[in-house]
C-alpha atoms as a PDB file:
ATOM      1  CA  UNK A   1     100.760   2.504 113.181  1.00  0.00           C
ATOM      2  CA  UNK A   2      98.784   0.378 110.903  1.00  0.00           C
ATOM      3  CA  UNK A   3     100.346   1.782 107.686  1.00  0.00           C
ATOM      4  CA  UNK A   4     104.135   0.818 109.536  1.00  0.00           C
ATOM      5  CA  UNK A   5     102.621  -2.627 110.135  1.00  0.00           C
ATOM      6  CA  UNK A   6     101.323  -2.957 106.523  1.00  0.00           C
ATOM      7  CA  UNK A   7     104.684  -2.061 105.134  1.00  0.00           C
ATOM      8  CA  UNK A   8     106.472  -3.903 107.033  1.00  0.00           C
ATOM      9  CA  UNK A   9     104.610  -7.158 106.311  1.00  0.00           C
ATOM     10  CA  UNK A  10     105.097  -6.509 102.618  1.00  0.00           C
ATOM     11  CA  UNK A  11     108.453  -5.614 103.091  1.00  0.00           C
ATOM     12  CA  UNK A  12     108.981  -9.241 104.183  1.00  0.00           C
ATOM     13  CA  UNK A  13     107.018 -10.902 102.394  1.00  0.00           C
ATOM     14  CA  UNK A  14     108.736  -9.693  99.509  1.00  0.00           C
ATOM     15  CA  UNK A  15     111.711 -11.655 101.331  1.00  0.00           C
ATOM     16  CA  UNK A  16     110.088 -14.724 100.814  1.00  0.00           C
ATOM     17  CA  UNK A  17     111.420 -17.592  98.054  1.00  0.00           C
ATOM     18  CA  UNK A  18     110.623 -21.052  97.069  1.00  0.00           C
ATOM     19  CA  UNK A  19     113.263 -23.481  96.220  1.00  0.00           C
ATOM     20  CA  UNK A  20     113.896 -24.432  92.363  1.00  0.00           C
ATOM     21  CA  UNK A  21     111.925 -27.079  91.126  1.00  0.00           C
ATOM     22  CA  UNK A  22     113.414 -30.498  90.996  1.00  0.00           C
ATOM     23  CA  UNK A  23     112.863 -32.777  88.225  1.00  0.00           C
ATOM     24  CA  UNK A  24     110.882 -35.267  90.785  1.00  0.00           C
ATOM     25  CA  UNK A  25     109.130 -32.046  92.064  1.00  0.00           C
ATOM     26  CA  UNK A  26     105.402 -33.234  92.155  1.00  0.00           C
ATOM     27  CA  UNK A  27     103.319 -31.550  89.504  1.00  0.00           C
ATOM     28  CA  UNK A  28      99.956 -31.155  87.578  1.00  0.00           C
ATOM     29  CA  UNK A  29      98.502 -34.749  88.505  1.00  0.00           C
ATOM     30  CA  UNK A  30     100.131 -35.272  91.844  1.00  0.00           C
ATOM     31  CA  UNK A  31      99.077 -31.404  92.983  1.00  0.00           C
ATOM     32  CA  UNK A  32      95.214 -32.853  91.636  1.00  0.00           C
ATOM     33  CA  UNK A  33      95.353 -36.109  93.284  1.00  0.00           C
ATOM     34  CA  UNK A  34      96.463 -33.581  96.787  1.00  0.00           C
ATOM     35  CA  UNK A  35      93.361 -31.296  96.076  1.00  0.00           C
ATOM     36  CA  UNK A  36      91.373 -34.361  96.419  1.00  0.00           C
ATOM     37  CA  UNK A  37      92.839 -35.947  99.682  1.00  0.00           C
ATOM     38  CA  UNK A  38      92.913 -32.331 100.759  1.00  0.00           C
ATOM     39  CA  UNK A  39      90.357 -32.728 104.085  1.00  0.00           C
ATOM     40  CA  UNK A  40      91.529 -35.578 104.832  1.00  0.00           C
ATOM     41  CA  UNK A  41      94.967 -34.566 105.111  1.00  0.00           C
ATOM     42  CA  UNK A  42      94.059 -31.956 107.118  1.00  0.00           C
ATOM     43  CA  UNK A  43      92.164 -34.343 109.724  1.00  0.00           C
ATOM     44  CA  UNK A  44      95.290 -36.668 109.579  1.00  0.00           C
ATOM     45  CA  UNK A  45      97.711 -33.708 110.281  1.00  0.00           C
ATOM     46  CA  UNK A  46      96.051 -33.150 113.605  1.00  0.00           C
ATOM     47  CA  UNK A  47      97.297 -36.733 114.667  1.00  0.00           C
ATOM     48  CA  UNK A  48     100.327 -37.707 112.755  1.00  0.00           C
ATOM     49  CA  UNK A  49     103.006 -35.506 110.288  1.00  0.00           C
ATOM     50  CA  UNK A  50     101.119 -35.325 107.441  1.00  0.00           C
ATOM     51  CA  UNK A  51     101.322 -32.391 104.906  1.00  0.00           C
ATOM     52  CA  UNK A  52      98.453 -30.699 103.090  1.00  0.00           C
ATOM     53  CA  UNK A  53     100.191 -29.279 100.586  1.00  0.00           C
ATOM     54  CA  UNK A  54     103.318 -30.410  98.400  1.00  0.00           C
ATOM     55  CA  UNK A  55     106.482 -28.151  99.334  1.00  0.00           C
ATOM     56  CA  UNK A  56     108.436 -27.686  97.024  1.00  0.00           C
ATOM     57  CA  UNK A  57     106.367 -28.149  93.735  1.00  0.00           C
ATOM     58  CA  UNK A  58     106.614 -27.768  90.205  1.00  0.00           C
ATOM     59  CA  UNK A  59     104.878 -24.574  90.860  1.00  0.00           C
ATOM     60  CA  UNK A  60     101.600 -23.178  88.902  1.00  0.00           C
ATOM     61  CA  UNK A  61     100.698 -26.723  87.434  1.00  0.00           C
ATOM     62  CA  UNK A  62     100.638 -28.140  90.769  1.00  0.00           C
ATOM     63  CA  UNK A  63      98.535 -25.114  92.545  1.00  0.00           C
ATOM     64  CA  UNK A  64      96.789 -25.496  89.302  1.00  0.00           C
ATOM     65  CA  UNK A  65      95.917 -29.294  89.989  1.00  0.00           C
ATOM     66  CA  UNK A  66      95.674 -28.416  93.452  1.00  0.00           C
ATOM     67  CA  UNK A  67      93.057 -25.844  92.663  1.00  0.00           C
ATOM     68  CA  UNK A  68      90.590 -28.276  90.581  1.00  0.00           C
ATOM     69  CA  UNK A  69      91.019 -31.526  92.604  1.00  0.00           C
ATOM     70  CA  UNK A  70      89.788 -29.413  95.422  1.00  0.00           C
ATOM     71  CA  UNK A  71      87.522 -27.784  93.755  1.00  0.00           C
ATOM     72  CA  UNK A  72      85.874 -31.098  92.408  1.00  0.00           C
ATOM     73  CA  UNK A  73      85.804 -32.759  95.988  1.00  0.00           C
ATOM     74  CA  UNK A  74      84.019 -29.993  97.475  1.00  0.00           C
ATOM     75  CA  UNK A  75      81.434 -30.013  94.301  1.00  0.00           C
ATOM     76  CA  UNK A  76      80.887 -33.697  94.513  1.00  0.00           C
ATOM     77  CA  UNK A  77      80.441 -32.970  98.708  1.00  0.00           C
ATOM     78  CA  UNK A  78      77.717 -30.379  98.049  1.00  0.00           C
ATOM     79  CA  UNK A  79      75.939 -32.374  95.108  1.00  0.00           C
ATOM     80  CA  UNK A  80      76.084 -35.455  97.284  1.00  0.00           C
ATOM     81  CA  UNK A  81      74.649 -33.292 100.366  1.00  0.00           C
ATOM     82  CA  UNK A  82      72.228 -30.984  98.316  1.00  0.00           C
ATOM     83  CA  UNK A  83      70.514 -34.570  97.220  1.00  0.00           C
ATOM     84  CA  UNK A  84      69.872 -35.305 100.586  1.00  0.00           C
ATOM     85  CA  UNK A  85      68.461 -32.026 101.662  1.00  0.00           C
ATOM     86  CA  UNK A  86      66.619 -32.222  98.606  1.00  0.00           C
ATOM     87  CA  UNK A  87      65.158 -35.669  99.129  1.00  0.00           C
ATOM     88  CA  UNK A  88      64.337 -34.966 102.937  1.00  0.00           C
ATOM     89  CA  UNK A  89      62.723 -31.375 102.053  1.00  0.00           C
ATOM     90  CA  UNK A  90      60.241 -33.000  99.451  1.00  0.00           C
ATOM     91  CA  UNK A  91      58.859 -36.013 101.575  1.00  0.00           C
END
């Protein structure tokens, strides 16, 4: 049963397309600026019709943006946090 599941899943998935990419499709710097806002977007979505993610894109140099500006948010989080574990741990 699983195995009929898993194909099937694939099977469909291998359905799946993206539109072409427009010439205002948002790319590299938009898809960064995104990975930034990227929790805060979510929180917003839970209120009002705000999207996470860019659809359609310019495709891997948005995810690529995407993947860094998130990347460097959730760095700058855990610095920011670590220095305030760190400072309370050593009083």
């Amino acid at each position: 049963m699983r195995r009929f599941l898993f194909l099937n899943v694939l099977l469909l998935a291998g359905c799946a397309t993206q539109p072409a990419a427009q010439a205002t499709a948002p790319g590299f710097f938009a898809g960064f600026l995104h990975g930034l806002v990227a929790i805060g977007a979510l929180f917003a979505s839970l209120f009002w019709d705000v999207r996470i993610y860019a659809y359609p894109n310019s495709g891997f140099g948005y995810d690529l943006g995407f993947a860094i500006g998130f990347t460097l948010f959730l760095t700058a989080v855990m610095l920011s946090v670590m220095a305030r574990i760190g400072g309370l741990l050593t009083r």
